[in-house]
N, C-alpha and C. Protein backbone atom coordinates (compact mmCIF):
# COMPACT_ATOMS: atom_id res chain seq x y z
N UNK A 1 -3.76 8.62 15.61
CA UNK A 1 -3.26 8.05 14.35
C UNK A 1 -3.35 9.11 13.26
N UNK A 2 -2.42 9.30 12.88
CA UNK A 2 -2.83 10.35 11.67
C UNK A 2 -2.50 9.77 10.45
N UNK A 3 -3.27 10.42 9.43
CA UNK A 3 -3.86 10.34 8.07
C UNK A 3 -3.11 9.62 7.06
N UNK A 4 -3.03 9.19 6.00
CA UNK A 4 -2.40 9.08 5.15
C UNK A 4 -2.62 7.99 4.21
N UNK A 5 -2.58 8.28 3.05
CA UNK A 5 -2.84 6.58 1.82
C UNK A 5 -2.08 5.64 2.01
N UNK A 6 -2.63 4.44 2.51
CA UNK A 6 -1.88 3.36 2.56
C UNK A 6 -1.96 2.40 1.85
N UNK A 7 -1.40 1.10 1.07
CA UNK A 7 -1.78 0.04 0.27
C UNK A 7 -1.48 -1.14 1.15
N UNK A 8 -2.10 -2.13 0.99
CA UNK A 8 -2.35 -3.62 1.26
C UNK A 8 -2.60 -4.22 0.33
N UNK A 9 -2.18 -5.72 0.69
CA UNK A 9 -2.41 -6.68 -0.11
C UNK A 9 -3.58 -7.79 0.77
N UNK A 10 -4.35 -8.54 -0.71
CA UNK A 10 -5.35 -9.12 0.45
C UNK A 10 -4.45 -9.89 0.93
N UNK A 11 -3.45 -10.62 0.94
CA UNK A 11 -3.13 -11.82 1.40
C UNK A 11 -2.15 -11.52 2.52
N UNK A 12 -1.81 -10.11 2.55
CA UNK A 12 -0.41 -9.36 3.76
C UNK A 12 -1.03 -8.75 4.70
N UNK A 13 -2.05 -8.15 4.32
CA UNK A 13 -2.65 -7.00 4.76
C UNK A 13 -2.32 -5.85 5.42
N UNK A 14 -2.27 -6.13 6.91
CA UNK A 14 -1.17 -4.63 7.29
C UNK A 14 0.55 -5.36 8.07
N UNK A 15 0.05 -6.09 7.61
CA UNK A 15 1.62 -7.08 8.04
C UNK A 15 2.44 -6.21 7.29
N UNK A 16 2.03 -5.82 5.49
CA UNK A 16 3.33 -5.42 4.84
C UNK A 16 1.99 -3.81 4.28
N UNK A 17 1.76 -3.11 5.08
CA UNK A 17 1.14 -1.64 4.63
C UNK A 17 2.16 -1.06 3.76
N UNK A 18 1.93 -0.23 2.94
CA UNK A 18 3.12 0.34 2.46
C UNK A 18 2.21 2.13 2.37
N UNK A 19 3.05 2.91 2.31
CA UNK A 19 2.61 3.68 1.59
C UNK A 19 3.91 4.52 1.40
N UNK A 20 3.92 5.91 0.92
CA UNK A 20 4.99 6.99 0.37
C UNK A 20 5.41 7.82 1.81
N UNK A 21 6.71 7.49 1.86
CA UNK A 21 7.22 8.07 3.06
C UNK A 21 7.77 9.18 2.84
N UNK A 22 8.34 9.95 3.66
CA UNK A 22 8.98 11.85 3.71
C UNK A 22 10.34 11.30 4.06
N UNK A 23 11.56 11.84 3.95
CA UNK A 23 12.46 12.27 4.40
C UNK A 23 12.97 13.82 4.57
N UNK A 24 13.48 14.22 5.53
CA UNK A 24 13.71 15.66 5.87
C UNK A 24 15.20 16.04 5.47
N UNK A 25 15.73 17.14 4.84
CA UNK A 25 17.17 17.31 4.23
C UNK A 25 17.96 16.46 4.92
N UNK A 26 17.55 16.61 6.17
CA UNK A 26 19.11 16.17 7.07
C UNK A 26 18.72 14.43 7.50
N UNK A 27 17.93 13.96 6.71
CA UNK A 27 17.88 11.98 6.42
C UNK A 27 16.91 11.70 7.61
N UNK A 28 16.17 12.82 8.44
CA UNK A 28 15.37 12.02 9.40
C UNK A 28 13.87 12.06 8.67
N UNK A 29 12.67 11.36 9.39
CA UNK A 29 11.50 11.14 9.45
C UNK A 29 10.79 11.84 10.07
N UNK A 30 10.30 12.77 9.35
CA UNK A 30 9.08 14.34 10.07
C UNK A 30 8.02 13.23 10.91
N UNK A 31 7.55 13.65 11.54
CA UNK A 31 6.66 13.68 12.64
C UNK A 31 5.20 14.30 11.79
N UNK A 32 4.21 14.06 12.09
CA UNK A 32 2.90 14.48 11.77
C UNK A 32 2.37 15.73 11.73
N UNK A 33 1.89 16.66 10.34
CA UNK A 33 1.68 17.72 10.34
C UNK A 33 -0.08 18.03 11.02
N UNK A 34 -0.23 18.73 11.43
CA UNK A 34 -1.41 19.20 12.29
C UNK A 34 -2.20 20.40 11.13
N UNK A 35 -2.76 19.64 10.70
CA UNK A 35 -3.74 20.25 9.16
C UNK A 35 -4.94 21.18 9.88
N UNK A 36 -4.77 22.66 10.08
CA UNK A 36 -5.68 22.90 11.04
C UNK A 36 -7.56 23.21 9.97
N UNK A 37 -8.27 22.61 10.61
CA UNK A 37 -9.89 22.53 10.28
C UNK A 37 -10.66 23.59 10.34
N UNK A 38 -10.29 24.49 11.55
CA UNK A 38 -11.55 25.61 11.74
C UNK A 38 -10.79 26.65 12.17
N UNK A 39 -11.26 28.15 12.60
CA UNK A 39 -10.43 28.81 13.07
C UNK A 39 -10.31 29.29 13.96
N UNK A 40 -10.85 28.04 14.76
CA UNK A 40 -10.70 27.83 16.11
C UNK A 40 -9.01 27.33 16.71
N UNK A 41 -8.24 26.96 15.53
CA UNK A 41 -7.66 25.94 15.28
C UNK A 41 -7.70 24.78 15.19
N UNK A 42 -8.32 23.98 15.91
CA UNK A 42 -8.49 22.79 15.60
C UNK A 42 -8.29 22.35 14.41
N UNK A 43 -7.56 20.95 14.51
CA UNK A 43 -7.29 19.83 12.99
C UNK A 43 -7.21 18.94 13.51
N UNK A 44 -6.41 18.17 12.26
CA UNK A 44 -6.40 16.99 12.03
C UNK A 44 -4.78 16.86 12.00
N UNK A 45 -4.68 15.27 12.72
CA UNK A 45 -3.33 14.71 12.15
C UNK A 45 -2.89 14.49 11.07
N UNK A 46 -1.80 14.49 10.49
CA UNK A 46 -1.82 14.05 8.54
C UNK A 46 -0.27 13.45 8.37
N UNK A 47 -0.07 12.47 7.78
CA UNK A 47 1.30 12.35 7.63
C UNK A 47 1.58 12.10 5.75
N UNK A 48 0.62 12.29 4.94
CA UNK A 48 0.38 12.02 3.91
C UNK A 48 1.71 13.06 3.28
N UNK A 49 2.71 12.55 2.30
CA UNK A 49 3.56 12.59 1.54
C UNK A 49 3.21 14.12 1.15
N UNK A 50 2.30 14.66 0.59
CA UNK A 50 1.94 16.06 -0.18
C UNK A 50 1.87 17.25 1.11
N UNK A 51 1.65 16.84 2.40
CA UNK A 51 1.39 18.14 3.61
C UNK A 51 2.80 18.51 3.24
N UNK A 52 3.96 17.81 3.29
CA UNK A 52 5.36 18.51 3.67
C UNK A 52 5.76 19.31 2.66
N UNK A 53 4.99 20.36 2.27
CA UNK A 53 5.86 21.66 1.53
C UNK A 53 6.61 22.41 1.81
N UNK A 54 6.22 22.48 3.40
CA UNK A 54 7.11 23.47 4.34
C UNK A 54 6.38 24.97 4.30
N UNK A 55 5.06 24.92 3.74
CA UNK A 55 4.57 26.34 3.59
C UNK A 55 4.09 26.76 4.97
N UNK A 56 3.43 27.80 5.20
CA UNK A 56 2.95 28.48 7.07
C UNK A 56 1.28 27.23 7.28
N UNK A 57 1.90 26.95 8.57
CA UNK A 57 0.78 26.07 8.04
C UNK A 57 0.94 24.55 8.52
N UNK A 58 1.73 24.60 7.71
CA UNK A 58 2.29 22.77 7.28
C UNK A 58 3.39 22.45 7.75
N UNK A 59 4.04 21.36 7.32
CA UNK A 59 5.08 20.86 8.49
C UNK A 59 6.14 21.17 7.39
N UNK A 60 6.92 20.54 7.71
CA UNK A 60 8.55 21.22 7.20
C UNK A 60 8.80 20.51 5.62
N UNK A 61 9.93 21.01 4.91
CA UNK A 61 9.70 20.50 3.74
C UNK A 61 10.18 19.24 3.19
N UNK A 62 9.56 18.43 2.92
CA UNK A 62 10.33 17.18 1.95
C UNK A 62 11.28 17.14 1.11
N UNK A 63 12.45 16.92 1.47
CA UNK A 63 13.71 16.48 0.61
C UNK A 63 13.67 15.46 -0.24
N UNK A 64 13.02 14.01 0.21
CA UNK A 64 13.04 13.09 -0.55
C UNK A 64 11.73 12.32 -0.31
N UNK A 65 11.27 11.31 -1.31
CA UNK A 65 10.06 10.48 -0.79
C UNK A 65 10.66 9.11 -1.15
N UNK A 66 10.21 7.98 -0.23
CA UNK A 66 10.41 7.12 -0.42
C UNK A 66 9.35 5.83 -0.17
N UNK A 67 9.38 4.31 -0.64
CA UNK A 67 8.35 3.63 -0.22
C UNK A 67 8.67 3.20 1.05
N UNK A 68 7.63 3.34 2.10
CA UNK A 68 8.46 2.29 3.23
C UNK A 68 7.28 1.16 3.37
N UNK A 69 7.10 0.43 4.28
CA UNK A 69 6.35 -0.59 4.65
C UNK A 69 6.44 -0.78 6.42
N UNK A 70 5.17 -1.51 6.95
CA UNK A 70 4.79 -1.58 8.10
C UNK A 70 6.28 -2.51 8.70
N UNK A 71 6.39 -3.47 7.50
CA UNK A 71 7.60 -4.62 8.18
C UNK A 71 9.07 -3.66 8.42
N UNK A 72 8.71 -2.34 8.27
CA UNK A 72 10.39 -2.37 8.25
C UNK A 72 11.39 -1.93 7.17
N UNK A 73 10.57 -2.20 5.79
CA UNK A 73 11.43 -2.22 4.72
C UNK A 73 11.30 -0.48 4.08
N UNK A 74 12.60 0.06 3.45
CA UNK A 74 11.94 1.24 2.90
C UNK A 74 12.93 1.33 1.61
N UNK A 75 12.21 1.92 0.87
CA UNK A 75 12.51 1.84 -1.05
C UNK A 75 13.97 2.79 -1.30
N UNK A 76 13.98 2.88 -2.60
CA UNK A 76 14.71 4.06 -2.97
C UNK A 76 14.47 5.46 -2.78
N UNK A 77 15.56 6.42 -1.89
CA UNK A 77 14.79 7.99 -2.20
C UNK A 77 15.12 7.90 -3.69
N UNK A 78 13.99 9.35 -3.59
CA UNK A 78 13.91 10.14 -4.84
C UNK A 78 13.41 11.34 -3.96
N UNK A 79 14.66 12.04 -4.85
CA UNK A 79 15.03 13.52 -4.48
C UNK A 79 14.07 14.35 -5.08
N UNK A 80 13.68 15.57 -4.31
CA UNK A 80 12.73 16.43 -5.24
C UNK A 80 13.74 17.78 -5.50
N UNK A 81 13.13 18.15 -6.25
CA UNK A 81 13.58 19.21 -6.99
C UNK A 81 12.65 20.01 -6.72
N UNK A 82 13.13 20.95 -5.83
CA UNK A 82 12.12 22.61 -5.26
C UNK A 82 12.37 23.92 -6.87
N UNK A 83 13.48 23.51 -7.08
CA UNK A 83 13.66 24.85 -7.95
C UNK A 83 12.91 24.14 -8.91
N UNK A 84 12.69 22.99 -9.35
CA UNK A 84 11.43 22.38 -10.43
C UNK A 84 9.92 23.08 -9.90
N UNK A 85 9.96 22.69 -8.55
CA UNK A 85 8.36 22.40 -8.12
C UNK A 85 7.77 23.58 -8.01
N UNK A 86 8.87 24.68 -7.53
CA UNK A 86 8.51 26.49 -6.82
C UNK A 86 7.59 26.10 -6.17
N UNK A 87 6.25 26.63 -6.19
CA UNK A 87 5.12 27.31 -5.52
C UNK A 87 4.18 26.24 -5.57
N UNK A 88 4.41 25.38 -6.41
CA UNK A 88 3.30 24.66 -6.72
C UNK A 88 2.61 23.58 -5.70
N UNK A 89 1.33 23.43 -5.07
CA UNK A 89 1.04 22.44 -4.62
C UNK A 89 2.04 21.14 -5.09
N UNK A 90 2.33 20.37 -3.86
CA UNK A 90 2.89 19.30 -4.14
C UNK A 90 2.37 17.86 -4.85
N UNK A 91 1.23 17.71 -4.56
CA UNK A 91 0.16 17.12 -4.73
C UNK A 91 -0.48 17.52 -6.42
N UNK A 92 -0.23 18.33 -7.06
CA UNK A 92 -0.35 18.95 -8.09
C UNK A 92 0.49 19.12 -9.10
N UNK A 93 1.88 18.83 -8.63
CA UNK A 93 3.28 19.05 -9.04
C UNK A 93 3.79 17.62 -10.09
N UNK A 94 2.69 16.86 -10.08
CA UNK A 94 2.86 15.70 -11.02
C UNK A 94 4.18 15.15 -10.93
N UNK A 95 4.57 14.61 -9.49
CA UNK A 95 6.06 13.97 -9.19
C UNK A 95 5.79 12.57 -10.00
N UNK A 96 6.83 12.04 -10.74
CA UNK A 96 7.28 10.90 -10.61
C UNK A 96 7.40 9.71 -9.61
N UNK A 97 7.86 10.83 -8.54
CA UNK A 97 8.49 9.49 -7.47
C UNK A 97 7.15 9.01 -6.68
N UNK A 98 5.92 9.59 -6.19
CA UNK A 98 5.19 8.95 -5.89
C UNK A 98 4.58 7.49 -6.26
N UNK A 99 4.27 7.57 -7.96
CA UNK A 99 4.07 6.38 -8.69
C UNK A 99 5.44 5.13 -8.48
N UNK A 100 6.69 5.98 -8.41
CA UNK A 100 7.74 5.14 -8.40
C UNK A 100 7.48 4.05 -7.15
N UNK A 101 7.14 5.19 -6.24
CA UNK A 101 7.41 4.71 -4.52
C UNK A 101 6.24 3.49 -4.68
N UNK A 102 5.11 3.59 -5.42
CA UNK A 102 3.85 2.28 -5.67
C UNK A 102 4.61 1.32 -6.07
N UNK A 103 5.74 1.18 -7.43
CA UNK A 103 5.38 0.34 -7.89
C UNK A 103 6.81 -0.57 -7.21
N UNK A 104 7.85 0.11 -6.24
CA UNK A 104 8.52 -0.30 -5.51
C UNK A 104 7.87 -1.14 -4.41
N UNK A 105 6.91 -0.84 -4.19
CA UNK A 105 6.33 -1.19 -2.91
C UNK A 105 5.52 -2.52 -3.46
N UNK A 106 4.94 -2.72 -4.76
CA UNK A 106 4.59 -3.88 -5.22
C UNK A 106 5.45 -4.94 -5.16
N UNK A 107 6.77 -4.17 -5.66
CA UNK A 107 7.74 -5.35 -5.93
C UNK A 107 8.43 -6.10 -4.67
N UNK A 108 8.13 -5.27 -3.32
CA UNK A 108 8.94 -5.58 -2.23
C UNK A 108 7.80 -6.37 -2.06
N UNK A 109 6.12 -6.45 -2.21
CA UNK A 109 5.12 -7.84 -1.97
C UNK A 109 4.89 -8.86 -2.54
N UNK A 110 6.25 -8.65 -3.98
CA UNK A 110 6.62 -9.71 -4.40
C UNK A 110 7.29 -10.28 -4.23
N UNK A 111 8.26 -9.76 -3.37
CA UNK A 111 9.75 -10.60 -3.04
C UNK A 111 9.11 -11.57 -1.72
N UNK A 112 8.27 -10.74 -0.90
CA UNK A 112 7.60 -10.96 0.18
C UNK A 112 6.95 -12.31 -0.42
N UNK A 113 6.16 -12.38 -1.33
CA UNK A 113 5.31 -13.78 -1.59
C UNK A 113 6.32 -14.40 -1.96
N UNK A 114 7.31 -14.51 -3.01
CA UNK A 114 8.41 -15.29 -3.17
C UNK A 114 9.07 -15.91 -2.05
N UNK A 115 9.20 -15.29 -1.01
CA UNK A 115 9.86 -15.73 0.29
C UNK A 115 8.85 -16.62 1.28
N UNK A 116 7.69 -16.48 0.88
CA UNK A 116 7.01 -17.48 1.97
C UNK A 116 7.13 -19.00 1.24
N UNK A 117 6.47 -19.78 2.04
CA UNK A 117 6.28 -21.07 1.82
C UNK A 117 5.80 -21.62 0.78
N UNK A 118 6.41 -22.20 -0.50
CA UNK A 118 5.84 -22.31 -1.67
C UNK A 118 4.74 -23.29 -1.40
N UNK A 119 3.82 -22.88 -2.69
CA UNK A 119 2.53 -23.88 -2.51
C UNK A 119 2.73 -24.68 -3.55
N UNK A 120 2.42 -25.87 -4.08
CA UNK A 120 2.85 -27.01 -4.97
C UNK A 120 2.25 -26.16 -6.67
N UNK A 121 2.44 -26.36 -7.47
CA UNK A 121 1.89 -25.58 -8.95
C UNK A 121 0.84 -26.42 -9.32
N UNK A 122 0.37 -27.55 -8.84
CA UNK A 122 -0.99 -28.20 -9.13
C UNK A 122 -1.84 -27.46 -8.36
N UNK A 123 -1.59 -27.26 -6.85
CA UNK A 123 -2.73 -26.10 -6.15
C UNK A 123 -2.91 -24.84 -6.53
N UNK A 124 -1.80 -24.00 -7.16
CA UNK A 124 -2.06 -22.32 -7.49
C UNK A 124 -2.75 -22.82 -8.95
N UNK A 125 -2.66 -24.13 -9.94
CA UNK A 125 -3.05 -23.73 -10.93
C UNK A 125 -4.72 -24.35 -11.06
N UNK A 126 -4.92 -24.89 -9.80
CA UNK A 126 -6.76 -25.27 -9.29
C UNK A 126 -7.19 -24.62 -8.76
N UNK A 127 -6.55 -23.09 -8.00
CA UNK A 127 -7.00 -21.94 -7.20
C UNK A 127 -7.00 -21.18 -8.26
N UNK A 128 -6.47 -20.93 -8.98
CA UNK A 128 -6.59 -20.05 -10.56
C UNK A 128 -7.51 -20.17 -11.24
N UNK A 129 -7.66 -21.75 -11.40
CA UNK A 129 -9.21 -22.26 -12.62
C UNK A 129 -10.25 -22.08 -11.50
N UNK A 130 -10.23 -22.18 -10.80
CA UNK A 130 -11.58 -22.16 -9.18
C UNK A 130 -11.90 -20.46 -9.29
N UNK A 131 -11.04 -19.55 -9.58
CA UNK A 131 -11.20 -17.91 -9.58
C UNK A 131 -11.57 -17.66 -10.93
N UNK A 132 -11.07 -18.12 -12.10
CA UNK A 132 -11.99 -17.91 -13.28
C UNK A 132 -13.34 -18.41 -13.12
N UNK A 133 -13.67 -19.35 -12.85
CA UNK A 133 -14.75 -20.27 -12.83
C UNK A 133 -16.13 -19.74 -12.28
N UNK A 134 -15.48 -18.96 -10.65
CA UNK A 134 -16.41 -18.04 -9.95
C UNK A 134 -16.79 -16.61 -11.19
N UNK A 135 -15.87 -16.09 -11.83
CA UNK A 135 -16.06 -15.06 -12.24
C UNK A 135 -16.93 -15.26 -13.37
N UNK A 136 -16.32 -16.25 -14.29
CA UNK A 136 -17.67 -16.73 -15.14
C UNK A 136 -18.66 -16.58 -14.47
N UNK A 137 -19.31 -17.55 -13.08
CA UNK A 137 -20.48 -17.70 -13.04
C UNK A 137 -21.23 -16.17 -12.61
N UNK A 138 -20.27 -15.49 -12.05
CA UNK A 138 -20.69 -14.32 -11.66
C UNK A 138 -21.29 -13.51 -13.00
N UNK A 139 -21.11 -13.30 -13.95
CA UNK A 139 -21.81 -13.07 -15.04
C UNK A 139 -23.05 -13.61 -15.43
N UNK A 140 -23.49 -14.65 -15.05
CA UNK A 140 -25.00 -15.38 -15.16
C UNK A 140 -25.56 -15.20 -14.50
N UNK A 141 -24.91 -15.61 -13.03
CA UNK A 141 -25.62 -15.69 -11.73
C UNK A 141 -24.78 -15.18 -10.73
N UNK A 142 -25.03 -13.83 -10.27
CA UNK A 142 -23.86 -13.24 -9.18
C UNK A 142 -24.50 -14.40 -7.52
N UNK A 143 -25.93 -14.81 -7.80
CA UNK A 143 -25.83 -15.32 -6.48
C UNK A 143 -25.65 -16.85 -6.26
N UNK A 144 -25.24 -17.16 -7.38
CA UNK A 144 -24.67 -18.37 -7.66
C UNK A 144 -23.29 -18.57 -7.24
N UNK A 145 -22.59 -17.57 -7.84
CA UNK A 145 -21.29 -17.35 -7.50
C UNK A 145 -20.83 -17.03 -6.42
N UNK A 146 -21.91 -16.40 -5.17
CA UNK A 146 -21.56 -16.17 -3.99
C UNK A 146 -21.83 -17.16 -3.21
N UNK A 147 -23.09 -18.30 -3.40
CA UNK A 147 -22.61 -19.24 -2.72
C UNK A 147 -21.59 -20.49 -3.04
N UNK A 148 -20.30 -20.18 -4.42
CA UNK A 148 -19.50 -20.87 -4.99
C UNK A 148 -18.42 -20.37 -3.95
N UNK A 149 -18.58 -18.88 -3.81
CA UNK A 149 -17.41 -18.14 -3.23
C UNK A 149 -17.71 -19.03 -1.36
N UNK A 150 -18.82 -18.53 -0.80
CA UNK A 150 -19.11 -19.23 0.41
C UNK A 150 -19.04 -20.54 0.58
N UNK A 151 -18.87 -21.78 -0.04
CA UNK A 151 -18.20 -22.96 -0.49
C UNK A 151 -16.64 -22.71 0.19
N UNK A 152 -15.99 -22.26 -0.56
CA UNK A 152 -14.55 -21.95 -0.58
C UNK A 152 -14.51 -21.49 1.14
N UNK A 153 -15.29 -20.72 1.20
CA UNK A 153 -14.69 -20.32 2.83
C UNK A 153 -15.10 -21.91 3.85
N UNK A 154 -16.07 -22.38 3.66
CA UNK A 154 -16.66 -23.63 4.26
C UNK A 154 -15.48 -24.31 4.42
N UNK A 155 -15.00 -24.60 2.74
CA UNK A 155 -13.84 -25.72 2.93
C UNK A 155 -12.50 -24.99 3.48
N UNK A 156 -12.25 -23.74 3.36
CA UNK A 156 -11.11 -23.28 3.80
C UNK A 156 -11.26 -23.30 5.93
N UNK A 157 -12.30 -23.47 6.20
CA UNK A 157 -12.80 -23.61 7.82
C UNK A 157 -12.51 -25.12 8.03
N UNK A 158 -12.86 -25.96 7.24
CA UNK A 158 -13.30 -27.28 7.72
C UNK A 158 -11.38 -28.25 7.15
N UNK A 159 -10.85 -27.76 6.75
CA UNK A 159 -9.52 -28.47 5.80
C UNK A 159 -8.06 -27.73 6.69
N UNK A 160 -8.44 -26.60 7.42
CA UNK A 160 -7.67 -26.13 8.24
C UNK A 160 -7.28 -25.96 9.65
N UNK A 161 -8.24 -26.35 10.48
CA UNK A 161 -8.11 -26.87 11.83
C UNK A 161 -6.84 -27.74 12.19
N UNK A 162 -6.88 -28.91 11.76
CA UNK A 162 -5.78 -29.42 12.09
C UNK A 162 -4.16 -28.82 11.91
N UNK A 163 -4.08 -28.76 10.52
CA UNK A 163 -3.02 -28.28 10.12
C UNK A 163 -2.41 -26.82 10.91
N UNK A 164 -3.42 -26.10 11.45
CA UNK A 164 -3.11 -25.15 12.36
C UNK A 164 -2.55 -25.17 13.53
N UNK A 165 -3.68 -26.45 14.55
CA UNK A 165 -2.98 -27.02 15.39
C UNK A 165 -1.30 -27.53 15.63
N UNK A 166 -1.55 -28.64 14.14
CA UNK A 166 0.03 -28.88 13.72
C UNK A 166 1.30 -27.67 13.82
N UNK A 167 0.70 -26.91 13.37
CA UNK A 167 2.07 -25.65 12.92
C UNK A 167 2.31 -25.15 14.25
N UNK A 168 0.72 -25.15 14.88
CA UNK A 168 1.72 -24.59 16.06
C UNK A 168 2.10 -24.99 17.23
N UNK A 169 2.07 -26.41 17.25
CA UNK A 169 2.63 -27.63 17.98
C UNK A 169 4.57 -27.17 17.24
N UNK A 170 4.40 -27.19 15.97
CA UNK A 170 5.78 -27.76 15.62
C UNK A 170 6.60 -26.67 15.13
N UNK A 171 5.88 -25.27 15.14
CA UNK A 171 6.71 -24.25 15.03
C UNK A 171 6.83 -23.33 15.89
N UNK A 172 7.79 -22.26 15.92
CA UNK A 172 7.98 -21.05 16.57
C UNK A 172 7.12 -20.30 15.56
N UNK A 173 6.61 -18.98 16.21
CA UNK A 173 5.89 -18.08 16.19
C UNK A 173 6.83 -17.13 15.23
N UNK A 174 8.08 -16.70 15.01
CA UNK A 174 8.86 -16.68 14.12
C UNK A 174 9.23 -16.96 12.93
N UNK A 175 8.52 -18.64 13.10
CA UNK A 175 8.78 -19.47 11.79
C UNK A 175 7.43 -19.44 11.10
N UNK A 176 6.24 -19.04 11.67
CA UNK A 176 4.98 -19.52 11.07
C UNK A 176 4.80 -17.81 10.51
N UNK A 177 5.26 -17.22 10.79
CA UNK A 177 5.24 -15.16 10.35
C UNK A 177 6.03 -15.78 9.06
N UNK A 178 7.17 -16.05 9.03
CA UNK A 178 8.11 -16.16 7.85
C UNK A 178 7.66 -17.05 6.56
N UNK A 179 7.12 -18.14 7.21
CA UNK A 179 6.16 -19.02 6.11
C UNK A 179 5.37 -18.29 5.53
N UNK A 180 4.60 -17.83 6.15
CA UNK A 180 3.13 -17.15 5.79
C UNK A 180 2.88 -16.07 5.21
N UNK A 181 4.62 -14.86 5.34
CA UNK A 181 4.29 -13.80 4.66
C UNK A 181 3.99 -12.61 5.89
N UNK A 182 3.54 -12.69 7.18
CA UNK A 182 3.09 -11.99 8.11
C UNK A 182 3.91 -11.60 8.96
N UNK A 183 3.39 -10.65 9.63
CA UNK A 183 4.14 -10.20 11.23
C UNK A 183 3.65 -11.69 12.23
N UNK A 184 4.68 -11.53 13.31
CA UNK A 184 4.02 -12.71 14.13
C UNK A 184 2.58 -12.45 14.55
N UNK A 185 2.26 -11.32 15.06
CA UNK A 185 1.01 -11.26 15.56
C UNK A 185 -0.35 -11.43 14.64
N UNK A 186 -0.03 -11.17 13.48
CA UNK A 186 -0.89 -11.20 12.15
C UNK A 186 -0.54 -13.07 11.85
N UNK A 187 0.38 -13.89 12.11
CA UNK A 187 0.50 -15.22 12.01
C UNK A 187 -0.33 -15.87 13.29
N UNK A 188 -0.33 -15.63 14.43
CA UNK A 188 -0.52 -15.99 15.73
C UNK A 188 -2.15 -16.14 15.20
N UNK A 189 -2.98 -14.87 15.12
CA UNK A 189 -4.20 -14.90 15.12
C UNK A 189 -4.74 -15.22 13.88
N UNK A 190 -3.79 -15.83 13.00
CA UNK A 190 -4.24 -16.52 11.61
C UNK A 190 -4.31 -18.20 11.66
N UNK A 191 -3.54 -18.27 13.10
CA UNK A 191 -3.58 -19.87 13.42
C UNK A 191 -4.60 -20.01 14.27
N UNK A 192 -4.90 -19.42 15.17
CA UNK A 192 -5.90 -18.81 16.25
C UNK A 192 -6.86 -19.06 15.18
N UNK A 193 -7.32 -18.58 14.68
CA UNK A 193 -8.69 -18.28 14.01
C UNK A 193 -9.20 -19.60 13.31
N UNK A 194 -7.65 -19.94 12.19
CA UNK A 194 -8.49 -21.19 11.59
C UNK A 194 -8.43 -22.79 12.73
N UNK A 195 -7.57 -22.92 13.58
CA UNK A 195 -7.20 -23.29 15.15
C UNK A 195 -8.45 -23.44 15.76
N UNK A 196 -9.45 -21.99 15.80
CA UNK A 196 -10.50 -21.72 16.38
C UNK A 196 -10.01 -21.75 18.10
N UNK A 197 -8.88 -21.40 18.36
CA UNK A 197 -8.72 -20.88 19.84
C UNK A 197 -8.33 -19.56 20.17
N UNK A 198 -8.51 -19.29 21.38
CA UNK A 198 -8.97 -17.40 21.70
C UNK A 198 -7.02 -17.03 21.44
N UNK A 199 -6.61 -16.70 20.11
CA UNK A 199 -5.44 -15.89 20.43
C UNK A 199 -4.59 -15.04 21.16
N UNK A 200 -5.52 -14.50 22.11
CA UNK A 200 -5.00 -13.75 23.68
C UNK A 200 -4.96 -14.79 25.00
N UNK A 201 -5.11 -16.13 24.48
CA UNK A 201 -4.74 -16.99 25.52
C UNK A 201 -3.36 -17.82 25.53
């Protein structure tokens, strides 16, 4: 597996990873630069957005960066400019498009929550006052607030069994990824779990 900054969301997690992708002049996807460690040669794998300068060394140079995501999805390029950047570490070169490629990648985990299964606005706005409420208490009493927080998981164990069962009596494995926001396999073992049956069965 090689290297690189990735973002998650708590609620996607690596269903929708995102991080800053490479494109190569000619529109393909570089392969992993081999960052060597000692001079023995030995390294490391790296696929992190800043290796591709193309210097001796490193892997070939970046034409464009873009956001992509684990699901599939990938952002706008943004073109770099070498006769801007010359010599300069890339990573140092204070690009724009990196920040761009973040805040693209937010917005595609917003379209993503928009697209799952709405929850009623009386529940997000009692899960809202329930998250202030903890945070207050966390200011008085942090171990107050952790067994407010351990509460919440109790009832989120004991209020979800069935309904798990249900979904996956009455849905495809397709349909419960798409509700939920997830890859199927990240849905499968999210029904599995609160279900409480072995997901590899």
């Amino acid at each position: 597996m090689s290297e690189r900054e990735t973002w998650t969301t708590e609620e996607f997690g690596t269903s929708h990873e995102g991080a800053v992708g490479v494109l190569l002049a000619d529109g393909t996807v570089p392969g992993p630069v081999i960052v060597e460690m000692t001079s023995s040669g030995s390294g490391r794998s790296v696929s992190e957005w800043s290796a591709y300068d193309g210097r001796l060394g490193h892997g070939p140079r970046a034409a464009a960066l873009r956001a992509v995501c684990s699901c599939g999805w990938s952002g706008t390029e943004h073109r770099l400019d070498w006769d801007k950047i010359g010599e300069q570490n890339l990573f140092e070169a204070r690009l724009a498009a990196p920040d761009a490629c973040t805040q693209e990648w937010d917005e595609h985990t917003e379209d993503v929550a928009m697209s799952a299964i709405p929850l009623p606005e009386t529940f997000t706005t009692l899960l809202t006052q329930v998250e202030k409420e903890i945070e207050k208490l966390a200011k008085t009493s942090p171990l107050a607030a952790l067994r407010a927080a351990r509460r919440l998981e109790v009832t989120a164990v004991e209020t979800s069994y069935w309904p798990a069962h249900d979904a996956h009596q009455d849905t495809t494995a397709e349909q419960a990824a798409a509700a939920l926001g997830l890859n199927e396999d990240a849905a499968r073992k999210l029904l599995a779990r609160f279900g409480r049956w072995n997901p590899y069965h």
